[in-house]
C-alpha atoms as a PDB file:
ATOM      1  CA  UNK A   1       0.000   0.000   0.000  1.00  0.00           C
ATOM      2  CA  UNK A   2       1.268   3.502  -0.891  1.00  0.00           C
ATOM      3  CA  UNK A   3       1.175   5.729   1.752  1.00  0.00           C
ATOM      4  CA  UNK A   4       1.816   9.701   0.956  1.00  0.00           C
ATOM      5  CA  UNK A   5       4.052  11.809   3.892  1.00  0.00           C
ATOM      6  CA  UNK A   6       4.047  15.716   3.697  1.00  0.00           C
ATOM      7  CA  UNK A   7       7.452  17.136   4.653  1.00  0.00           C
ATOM      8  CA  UNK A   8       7.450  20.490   5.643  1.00  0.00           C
ATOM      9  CA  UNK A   9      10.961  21.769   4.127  1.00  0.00           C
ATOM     10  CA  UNK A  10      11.366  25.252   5.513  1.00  0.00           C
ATOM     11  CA  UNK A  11      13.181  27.907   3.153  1.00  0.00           C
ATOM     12  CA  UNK A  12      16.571  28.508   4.595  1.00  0.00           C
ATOM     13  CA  UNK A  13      17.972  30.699   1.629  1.00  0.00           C
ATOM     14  CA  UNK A  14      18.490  33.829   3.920  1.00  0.00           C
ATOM     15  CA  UNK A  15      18.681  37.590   1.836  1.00  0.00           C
ATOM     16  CA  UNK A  16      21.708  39.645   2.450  1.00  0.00           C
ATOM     17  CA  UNK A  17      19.447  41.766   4.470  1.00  0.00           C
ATOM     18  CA  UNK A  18      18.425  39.004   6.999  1.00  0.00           C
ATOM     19  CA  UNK A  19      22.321  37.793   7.494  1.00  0.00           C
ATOM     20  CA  UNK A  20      22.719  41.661   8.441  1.00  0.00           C
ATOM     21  CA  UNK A  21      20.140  41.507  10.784  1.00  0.00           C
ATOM     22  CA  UNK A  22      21.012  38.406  12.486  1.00  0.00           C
ATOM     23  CA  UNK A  23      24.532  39.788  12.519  1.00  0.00           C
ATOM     24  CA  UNK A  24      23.865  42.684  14.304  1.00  0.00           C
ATOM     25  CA  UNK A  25      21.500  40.661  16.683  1.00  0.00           C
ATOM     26  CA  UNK A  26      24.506  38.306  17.265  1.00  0.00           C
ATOM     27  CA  UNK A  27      26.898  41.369  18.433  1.00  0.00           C
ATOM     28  CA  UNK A  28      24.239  43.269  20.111  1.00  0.00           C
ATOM     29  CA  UNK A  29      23.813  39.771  21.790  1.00  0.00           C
ATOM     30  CA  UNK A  30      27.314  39.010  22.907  1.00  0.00           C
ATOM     31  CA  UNK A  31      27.747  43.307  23.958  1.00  0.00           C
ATOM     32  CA  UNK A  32      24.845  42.718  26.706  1.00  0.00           C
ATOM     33  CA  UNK A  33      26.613  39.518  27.786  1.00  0.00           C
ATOM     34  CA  UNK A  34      30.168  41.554  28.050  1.00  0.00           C
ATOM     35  CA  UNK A  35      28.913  44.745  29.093  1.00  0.00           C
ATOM     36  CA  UNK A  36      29.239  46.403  32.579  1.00  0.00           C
ATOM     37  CA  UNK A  37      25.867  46.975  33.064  1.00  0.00           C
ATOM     38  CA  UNK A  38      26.316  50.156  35.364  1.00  0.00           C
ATOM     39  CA  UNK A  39      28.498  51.499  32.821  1.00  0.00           C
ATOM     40  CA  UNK A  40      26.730  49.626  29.667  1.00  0.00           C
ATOM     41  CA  UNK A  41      30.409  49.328  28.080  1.00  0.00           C
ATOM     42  CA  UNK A  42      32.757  47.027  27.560  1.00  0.00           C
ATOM     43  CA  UNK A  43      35.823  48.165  29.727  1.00  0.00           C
ATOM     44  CA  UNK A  44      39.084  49.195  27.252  1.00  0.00           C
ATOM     45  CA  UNK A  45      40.985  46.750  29.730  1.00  0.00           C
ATOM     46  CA  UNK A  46      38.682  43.951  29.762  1.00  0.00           C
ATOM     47  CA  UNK A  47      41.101  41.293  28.814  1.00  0.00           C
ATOM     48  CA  UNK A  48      44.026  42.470  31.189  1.00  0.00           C
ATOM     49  CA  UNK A  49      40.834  42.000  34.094  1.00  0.00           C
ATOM     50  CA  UNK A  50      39.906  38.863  32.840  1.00  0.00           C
ATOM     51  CA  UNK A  51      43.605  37.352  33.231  1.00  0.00           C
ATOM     52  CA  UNK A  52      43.764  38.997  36.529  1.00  0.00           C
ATOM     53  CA  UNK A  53      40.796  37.606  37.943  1.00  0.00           C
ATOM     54  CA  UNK A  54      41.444  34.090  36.399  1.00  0.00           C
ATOM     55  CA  UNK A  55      45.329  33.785  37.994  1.00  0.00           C
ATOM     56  CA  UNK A  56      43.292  34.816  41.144  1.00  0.00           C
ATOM     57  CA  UNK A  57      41.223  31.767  41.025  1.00  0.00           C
ATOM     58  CA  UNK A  58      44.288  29.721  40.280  1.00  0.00           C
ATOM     59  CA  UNK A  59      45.901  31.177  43.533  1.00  0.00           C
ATOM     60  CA  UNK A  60      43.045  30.536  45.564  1.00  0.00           C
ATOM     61  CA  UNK A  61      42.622  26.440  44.894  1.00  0.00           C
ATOM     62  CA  UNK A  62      45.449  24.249  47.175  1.00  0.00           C
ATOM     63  CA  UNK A  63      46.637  21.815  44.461  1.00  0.00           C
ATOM     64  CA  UNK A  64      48.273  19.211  46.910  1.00  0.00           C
ATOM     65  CA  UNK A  65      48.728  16.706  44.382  1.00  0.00           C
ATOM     66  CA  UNK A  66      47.408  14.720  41.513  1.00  0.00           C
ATOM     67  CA  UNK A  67      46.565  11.492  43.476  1.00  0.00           C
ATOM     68  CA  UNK A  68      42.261  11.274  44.847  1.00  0.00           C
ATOM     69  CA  UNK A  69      42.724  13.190  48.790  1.00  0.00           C
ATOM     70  CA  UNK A  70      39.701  11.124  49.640  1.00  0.00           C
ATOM     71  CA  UNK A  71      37.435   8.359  48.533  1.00  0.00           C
ATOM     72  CA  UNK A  72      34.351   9.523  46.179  1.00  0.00           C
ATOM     73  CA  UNK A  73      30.814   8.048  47.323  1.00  0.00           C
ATOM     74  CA  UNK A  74      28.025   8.461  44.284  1.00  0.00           C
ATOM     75  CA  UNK A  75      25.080   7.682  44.836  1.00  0.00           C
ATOM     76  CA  UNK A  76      22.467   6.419  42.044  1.00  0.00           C
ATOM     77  CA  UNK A  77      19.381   8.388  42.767  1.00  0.00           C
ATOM     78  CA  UNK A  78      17.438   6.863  39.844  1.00  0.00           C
ATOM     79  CA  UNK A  79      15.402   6.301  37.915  1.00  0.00           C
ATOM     80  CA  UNK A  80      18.048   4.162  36.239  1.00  0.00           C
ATOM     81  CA  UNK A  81      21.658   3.355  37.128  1.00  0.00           C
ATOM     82  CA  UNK A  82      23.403   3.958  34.200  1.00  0.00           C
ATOM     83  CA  UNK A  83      25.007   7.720  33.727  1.00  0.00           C
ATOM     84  CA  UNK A  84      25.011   8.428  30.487  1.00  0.00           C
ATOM     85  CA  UNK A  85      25.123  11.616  29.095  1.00  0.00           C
ATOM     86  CA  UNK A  86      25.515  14.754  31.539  1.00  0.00           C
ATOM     87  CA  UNK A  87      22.507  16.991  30.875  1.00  0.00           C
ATOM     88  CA  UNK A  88      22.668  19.347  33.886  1.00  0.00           C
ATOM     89  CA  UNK A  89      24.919  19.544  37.167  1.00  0.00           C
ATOM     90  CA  UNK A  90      24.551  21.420  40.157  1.00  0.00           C
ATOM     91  CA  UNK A  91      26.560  22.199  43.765  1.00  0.00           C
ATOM     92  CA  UNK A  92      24.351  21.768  46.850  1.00  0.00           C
ATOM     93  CA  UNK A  93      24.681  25.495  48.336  1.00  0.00           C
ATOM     94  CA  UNK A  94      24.696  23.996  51.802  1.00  0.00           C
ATOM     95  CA  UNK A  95      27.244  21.836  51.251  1.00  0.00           C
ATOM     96  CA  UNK A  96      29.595  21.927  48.951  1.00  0.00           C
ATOM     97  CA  UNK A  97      30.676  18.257  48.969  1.00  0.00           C
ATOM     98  CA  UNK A  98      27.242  16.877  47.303  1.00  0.00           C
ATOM     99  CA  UNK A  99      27.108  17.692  43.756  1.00  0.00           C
ATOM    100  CA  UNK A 100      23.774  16.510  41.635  1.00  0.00           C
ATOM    101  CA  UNK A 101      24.561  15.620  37.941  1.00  0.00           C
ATOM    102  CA  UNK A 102      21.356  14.832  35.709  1.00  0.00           C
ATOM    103  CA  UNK A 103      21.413  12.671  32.973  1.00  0.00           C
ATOM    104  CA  UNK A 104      19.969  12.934  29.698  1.00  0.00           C
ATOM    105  CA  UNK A 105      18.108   9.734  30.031  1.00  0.00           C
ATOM    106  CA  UNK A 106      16.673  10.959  33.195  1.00  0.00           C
ATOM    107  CA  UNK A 107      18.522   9.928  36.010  1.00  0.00           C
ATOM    108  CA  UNK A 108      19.998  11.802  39.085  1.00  0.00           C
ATOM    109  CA  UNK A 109      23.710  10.692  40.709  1.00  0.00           C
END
């Protein structure tokens, strides 16, 4: 038996003037992500203060060595026990040392 399927095939041919647009969305985009938003510009320095603040968070970890400092418990909170793929992760604010990863087929660790 022949069976007839409509595809929808959107038109993706874009005119100059929509690549312009979506251009200037794109950097008006990344400018509110980048901005200081009391001065709404992007510091002249921003790159020497992004160096500086990332040596700062180097300083501030104690590497004491490459070897495990204590044994990791995880915990399979379900509803499966297989990982997976990492979907979503997040640091319990009360306690630092319990960490919640989510996995793409649904379960929690």
């Amino acid at each position: 038996p022949n069976k007839s399927v409509n595809l929808f095939v959107p038109d993706i041919e874009e005119s100059v003037l929509d690549r312009a647009e979506n251009s200037q969305a794109r950097r008006d985009h990344f400018f509110r992500l980048t901005r200081n938003p009391v001065t709404n510009s992007i510091p002249d320095n921003i790159r020497t203060l992004e160096l500086a603040y990332a040596k700062s968070l180097e300083n501030s970890f104690n590497y004491k060595s490459n070897t495990l400092q204590e044994e990791i418990e995880i915990i399979e909170a379900g509803p499966n026990d297989v990982g997976g793929r990492t979907r979503g992760l997040g640091v319990d604010s009360r306690n630092s040392n319990i960490i919640l990863a989510g996995g793409a087929s649904g379960g929690m660790w």
